[in-house]
N, C-alpha and C. Protein backbone atom coordinates (compact mmCIF):
# COMPACT_ATOMS: atom_id res chain seq x y z
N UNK A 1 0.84 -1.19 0.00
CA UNK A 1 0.00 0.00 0.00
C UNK A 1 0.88 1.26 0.00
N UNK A 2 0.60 2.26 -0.85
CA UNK A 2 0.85 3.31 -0.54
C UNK A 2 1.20 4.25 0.70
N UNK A 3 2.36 5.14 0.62
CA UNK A 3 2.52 6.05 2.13
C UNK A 3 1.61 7.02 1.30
N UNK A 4 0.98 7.67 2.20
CA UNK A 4 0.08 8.65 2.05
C UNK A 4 0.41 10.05 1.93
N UNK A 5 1.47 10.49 2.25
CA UNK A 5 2.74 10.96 1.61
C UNK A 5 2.40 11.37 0.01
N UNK A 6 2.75 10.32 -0.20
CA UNK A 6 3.23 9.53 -1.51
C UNK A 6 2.30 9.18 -2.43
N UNK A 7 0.82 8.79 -2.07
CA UNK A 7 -0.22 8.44 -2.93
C UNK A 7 -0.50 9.62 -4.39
N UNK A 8 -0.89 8.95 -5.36
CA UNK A 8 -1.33 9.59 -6.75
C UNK A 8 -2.41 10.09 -6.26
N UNK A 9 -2.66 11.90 -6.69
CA UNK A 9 -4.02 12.48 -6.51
C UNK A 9 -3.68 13.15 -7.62
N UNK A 10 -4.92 13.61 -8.15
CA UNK A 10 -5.52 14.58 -8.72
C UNK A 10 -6.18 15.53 -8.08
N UNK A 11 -6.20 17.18 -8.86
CA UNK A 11 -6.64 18.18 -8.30
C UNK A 11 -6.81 18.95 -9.28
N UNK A 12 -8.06 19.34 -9.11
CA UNK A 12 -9.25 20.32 -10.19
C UNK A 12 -9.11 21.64 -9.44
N UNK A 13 -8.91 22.76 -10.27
CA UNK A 13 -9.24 24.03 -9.70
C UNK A 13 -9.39 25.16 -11.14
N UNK A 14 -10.21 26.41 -10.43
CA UNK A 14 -10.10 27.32 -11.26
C UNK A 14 -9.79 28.68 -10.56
N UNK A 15 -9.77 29.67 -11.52
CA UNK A 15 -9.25 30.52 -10.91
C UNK A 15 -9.86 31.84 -12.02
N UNK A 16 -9.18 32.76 -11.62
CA UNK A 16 -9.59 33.99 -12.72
C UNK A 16 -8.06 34.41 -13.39
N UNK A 17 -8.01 34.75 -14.68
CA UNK A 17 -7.36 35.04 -15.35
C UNK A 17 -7.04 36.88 -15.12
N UNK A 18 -5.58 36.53 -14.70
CA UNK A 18 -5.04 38.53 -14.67
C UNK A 18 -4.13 38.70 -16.06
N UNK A 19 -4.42 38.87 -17.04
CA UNK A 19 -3.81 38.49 -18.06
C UNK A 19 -3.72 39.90 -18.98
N UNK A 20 -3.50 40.64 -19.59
CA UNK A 20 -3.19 41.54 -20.61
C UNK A 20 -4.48 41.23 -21.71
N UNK A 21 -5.21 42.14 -21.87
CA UNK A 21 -6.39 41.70 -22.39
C UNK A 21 -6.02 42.12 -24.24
N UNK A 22 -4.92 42.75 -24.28
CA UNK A 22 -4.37 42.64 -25.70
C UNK A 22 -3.91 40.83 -26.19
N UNK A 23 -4.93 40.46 -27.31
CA UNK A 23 -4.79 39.51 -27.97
C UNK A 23 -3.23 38.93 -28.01
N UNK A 24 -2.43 39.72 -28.36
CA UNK A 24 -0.96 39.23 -28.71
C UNK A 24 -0.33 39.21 -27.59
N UNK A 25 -0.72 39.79 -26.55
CA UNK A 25 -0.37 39.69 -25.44
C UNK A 25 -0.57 38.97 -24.30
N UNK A 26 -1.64 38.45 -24.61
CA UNK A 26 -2.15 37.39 -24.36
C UNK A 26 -1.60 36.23 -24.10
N UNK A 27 -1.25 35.90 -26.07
CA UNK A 27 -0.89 34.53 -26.13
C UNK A 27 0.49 34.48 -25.69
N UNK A 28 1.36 35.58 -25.80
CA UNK A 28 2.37 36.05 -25.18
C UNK A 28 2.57 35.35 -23.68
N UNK A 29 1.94 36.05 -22.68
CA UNK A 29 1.66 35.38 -21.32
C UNK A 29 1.53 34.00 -21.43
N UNK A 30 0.01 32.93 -22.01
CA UNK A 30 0.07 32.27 -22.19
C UNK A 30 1.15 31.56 -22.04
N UNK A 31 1.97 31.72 -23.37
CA UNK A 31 3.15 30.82 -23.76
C UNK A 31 4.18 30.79 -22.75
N UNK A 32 4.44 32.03 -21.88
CA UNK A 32 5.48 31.75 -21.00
C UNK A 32 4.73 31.25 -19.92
N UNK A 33 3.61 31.10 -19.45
CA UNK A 33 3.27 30.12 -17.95
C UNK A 33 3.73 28.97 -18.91
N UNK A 34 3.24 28.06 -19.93
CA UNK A 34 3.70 26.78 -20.29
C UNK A 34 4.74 26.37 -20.22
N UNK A 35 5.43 27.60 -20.91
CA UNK A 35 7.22 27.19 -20.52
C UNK A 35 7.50 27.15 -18.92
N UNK A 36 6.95 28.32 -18.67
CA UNK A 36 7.46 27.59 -16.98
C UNK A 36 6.88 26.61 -16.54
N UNK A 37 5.99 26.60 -16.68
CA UNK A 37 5.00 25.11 -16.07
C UNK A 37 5.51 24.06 -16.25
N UNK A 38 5.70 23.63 -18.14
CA UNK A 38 6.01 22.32 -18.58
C UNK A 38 7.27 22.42 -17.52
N UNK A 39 8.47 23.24 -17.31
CA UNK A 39 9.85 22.81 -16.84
C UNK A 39 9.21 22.45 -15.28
N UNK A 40 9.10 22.79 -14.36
CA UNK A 40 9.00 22.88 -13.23
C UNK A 40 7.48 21.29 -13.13
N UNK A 41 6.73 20.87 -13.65
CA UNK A 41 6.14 19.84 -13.43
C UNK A 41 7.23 18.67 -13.99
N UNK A 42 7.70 19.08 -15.15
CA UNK A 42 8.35 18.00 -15.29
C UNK A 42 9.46 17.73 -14.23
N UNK A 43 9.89 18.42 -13.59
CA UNK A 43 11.35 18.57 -12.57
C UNK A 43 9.95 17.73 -11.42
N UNK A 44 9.04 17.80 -11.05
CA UNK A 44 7.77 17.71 -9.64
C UNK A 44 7.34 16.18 -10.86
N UNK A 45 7.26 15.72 -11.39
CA UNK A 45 7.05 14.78 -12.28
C UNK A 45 5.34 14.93 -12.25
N UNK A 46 4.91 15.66 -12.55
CA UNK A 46 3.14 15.97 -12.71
C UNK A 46 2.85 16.35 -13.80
N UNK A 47 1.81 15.36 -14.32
CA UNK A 47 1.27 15.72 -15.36
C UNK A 47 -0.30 16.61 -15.29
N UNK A 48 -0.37 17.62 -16.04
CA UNK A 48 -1.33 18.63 -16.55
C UNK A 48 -2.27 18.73 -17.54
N UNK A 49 -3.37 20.11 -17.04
CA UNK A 49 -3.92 20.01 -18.53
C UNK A 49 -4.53 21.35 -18.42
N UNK A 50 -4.52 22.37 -18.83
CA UNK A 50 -4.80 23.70 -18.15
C UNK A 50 -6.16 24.24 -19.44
N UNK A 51 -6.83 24.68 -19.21
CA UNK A 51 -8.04 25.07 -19.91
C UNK A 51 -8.43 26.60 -19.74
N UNK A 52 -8.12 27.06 -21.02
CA UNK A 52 -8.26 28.87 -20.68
C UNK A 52 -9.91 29.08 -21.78
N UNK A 53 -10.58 29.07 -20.33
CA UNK A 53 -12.17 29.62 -20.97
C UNK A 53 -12.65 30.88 -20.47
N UNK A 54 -12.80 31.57 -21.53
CA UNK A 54 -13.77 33.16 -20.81
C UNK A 54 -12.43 33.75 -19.99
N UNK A 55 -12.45 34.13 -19.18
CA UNK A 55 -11.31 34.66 -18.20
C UNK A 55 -11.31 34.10 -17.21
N UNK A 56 -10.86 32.64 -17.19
CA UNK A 56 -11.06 31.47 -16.18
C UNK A 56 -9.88 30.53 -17.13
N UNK A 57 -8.61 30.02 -15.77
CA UNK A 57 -8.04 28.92 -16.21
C UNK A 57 -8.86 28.37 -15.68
N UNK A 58 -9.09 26.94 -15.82
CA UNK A 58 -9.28 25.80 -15.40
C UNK A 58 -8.03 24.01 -15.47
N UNK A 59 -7.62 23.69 -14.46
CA UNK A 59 -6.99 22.68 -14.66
C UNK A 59 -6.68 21.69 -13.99
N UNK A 60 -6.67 20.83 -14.18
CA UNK A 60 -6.16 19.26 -13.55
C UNK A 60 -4.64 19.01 -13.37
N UNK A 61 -4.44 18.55 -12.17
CA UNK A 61 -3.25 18.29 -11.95
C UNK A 61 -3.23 17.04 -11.31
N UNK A 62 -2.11 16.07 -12.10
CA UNK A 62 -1.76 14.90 -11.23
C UNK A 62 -0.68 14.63 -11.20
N UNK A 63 0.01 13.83 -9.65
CA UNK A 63 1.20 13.67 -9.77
C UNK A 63 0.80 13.31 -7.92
N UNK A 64 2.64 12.75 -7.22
CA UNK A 64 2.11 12.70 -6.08
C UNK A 64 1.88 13.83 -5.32
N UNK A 65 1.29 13.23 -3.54
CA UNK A 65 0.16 14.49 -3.54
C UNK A 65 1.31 15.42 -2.85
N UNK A 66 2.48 15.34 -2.73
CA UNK A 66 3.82 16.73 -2.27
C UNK A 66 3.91 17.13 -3.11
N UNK A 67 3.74 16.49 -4.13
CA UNK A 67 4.23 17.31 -5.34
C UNK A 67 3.38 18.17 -5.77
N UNK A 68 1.88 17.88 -5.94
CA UNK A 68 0.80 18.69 -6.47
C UNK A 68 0.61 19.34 -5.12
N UNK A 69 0.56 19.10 -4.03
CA UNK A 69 0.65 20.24 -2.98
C UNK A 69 1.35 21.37 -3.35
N UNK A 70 2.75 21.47 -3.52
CA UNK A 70 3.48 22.35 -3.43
C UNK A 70 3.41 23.36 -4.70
N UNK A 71 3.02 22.26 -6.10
CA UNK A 71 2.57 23.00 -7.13
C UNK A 71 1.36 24.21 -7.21
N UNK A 72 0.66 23.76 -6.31
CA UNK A 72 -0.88 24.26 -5.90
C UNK A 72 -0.51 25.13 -5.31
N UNK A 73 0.45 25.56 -4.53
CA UNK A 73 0.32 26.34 -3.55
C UNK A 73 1.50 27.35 -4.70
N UNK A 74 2.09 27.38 -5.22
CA UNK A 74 2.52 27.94 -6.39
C UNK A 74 1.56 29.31 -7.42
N UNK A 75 0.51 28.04 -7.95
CA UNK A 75 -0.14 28.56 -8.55
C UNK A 75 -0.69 29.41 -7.85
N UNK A 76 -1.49 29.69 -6.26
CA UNK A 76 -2.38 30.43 -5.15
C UNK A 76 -1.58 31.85 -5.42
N UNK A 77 -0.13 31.36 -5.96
CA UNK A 77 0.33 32.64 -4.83
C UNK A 77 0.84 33.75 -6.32
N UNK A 78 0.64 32.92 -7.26
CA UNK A 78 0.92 33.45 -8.63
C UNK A 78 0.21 34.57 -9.46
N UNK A 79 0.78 35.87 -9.35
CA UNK A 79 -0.19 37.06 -9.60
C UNK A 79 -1.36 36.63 -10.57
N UNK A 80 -0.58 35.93 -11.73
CA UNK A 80 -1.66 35.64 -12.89
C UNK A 80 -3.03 35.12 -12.62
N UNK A 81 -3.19 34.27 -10.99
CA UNK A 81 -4.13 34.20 -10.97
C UNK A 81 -5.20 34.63 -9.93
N UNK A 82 -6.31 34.85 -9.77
CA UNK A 82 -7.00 35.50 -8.77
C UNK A 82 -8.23 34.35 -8.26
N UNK A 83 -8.67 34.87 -6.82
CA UNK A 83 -10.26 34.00 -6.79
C UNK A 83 -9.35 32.30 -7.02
N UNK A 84 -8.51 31.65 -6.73
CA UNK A 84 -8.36 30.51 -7.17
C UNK A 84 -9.14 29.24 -6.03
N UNK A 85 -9.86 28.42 -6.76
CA UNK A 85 -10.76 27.55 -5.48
C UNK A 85 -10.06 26.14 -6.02
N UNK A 86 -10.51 25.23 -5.06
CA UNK A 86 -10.36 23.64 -5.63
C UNK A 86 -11.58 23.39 -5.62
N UNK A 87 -12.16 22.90 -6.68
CA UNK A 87 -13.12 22.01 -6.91
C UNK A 87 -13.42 20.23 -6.59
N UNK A 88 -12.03 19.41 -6.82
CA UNK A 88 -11.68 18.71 -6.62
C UNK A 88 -10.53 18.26 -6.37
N UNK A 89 -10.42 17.29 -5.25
CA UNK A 89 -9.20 17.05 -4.76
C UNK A 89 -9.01 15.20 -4.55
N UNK A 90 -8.72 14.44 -5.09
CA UNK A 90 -9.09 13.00 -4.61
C UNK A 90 -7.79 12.24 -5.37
N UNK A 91 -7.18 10.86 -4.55
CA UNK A 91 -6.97 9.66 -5.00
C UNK A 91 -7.06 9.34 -6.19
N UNK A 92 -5.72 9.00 -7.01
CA UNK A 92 -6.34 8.08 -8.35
C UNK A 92 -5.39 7.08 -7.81
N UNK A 93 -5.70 5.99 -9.28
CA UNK A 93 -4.80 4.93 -9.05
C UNK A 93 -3.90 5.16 -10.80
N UNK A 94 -4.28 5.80 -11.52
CA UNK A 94 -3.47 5.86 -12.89
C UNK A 94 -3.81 7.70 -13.09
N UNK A 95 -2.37 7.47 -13.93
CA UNK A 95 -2.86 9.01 -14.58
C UNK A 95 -3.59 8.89 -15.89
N UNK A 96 -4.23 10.31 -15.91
CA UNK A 96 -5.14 10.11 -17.43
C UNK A 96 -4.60 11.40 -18.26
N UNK A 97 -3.97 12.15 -17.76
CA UNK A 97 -3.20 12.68 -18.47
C UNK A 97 -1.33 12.68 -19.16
N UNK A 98 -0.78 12.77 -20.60
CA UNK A 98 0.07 12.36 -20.87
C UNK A 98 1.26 13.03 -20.99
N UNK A 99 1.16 14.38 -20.99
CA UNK A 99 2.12 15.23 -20.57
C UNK A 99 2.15 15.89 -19.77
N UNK A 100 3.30 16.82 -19.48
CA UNK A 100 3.52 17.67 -17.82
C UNK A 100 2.64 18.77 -18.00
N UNK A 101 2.72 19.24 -19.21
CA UNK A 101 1.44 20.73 -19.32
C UNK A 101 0.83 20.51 -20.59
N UNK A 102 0.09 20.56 -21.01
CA UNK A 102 -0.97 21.05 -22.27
C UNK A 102 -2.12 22.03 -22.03
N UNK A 103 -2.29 22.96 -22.78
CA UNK A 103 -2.84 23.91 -22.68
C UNK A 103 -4.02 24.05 -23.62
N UNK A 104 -5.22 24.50 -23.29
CA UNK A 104 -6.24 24.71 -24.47
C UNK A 104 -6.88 25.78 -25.03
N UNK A 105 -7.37 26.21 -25.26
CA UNK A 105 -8.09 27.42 -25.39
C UNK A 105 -9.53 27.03 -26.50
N UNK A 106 -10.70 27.67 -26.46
CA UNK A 106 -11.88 26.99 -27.94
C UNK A 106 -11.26 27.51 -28.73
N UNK A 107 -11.57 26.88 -29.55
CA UNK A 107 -10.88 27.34 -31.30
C UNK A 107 -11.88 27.14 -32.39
N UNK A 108 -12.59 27.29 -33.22
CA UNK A 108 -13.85 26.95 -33.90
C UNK A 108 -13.47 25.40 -34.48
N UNK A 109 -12.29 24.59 -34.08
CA UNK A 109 -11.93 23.05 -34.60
C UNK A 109 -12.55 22.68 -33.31
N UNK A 110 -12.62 23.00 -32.04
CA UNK A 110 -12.66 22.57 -30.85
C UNK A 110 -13.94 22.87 -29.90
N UNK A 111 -14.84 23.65 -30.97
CA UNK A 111 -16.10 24.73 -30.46
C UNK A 111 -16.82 23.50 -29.60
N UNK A 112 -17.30 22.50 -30.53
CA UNK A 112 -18.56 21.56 -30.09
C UNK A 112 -18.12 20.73 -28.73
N UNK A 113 -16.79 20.39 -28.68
CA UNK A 113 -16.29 20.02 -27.06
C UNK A 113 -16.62 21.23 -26.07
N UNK A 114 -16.47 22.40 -26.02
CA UNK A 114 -16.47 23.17 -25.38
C UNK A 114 -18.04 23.28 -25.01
N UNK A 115 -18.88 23.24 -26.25
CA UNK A 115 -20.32 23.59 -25.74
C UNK A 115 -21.16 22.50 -25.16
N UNK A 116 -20.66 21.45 -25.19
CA UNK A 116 -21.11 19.85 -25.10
C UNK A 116 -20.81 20.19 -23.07
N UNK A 117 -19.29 20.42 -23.06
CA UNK A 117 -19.14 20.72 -21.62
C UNK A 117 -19.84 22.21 -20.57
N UNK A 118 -20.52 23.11 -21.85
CA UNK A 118 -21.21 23.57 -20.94
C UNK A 118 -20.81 24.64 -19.82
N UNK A 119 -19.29 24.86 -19.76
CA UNK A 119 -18.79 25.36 -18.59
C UNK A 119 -19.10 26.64 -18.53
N UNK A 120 -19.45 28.03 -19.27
CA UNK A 120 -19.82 29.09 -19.13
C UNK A 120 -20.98 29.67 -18.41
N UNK A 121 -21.83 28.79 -18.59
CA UNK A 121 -22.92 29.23 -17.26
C UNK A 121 -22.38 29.02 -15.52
N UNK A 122 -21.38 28.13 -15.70
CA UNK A 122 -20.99 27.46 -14.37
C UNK A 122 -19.68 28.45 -14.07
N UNK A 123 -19.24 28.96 -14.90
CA UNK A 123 -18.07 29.56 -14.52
C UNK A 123 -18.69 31.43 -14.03
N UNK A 124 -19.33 31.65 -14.78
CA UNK A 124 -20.17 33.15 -14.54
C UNK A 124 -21.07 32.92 -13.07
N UNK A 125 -21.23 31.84 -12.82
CA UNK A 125 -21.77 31.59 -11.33
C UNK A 125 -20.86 31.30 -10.25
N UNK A 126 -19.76 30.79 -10.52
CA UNK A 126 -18.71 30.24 -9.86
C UNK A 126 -18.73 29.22 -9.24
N UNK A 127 -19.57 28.46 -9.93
CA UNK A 127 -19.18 26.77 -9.60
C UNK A 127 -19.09 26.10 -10.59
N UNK A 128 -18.31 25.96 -11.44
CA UNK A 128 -17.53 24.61 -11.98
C UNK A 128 -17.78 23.33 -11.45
N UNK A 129 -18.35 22.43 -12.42
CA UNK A 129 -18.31 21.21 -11.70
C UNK A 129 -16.89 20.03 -12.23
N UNK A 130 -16.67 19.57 -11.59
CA UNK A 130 -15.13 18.89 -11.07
C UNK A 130 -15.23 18.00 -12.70
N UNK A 131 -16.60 17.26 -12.68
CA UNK A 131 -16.58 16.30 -13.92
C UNK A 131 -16.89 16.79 -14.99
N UNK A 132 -17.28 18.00 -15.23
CA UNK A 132 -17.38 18.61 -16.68
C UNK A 132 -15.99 18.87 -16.72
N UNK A 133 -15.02 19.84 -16.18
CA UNK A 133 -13.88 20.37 -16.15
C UNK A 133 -13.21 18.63 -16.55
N UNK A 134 -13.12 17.90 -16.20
CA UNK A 134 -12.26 16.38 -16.14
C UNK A 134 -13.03 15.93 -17.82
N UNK A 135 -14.35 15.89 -17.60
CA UNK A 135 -14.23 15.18 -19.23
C UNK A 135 -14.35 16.33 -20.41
N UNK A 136 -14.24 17.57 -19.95
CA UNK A 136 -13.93 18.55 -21.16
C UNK A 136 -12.15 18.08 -21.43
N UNK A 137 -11.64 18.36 -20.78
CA UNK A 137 -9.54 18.41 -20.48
C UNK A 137 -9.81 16.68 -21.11
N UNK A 138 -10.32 15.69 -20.83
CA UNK A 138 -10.16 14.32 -21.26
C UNK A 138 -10.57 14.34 -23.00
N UNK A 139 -11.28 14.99 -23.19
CA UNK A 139 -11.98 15.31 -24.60
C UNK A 139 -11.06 16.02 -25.37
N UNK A 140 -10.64 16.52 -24.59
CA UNK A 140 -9.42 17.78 -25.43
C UNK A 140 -8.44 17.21 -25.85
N UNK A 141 -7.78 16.37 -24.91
CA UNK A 141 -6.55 15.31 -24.71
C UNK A 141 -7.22 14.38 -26.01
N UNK A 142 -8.00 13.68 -25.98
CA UNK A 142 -8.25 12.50 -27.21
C UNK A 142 -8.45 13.30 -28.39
N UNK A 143 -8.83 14.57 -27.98
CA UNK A 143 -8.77 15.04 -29.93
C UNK A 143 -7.94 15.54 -30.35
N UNK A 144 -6.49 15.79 -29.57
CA UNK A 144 -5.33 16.21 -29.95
C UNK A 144 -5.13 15.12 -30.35
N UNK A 145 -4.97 14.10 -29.64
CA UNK A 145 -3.81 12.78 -29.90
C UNK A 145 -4.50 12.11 -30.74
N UNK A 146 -5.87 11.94 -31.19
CA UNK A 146 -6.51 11.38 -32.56
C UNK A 146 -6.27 12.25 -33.76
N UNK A 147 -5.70 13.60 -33.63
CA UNK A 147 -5.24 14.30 -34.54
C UNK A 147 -3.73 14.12 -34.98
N UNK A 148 -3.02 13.54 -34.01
CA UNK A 148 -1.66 13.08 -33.74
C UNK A 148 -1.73 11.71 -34.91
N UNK A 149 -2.69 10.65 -35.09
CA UNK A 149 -3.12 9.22 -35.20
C UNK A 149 -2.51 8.62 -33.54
N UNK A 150 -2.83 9.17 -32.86
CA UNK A 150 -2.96 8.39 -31.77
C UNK A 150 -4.22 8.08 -31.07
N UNK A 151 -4.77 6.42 -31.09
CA UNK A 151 -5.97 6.40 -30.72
C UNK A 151 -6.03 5.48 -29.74
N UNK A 152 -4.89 5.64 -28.71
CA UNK A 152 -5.39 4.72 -27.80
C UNK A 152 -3.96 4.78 -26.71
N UNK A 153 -3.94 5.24 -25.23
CA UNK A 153 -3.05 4.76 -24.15
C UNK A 153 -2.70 3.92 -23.45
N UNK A 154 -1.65 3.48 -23.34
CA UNK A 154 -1.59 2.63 -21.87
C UNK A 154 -0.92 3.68 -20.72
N UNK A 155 -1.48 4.32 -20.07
CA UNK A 155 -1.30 5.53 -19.27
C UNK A 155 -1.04 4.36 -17.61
């Protein structure tokens, strides 16, 4: 059995976006949290999946739970973001995500995942629910990697 320490969790949260509301500046920001992110999860060995909707990240984090502790408490304290809550916090036994960061944003290739999940009424209220946020980021993940010809993990 697992030290508890040590056990695989996952952790859902969102937050509000402090971001430069100039487009190019934007993706600008964007691109450098990934770069820092991807380095520093990969160094914490946690894999990600970060979801930029409306002016709301949203993202999943797994890895063990010191590690996503300390990551979490990272992100809290990180100007970029404001209002940050956990939605979910729990135990896995596998990861379901395949890299340290991936990032999303809707894109009109990606519209009908986004509206299928629904999250804009929930985010303008401020509750997010844990399993839309998990199978939107899971949806996102299979239509990258079926765009890749990858159609299938052993995670």
């Amino acid at each position: 059995m697992r030290n508890k320490r040590n056990s695989l969790i996952h952790l859902i949260y969102f937050s509000r976006v402090v971001l430069t509301a100039d487009p190019a500046g934007r993706v600008r920001q964007v691109n450098d949290i990934a770069r820092q992110a991807q380095k520093k999860n990969e160094f914490s060995v946690i894999t990600s999946f970060l979801i930029l909707e409306q002016n709301h990240f949203l993202q999943v984090l797994e890895g063990e739970r010191m590690s996503v502790q300390d990551t979490f408490a990272r992100i809290s304290n990180d100007p970029r973001h404001r209002d940050v809550h956990i939605i979910e916090w729990r135990e896995i036994t596998k990861r379901e995500f395949v890299t340290s960061f991936t990032t999303a944003t809707r894109t009109p290739a990606n519209e009908g995942l986004f509206q299928k999940a629904n999250l804009s009424p929930m985010l303008q209220r401020g509750t997010p629910k844990a399993a839309a946020v998990y199978a939107l980021a899971r949806a996102l993940q299979a239509d990258t990697l079926a765009k890749q010809g990858i159609d299938h993990l052993f995670v």
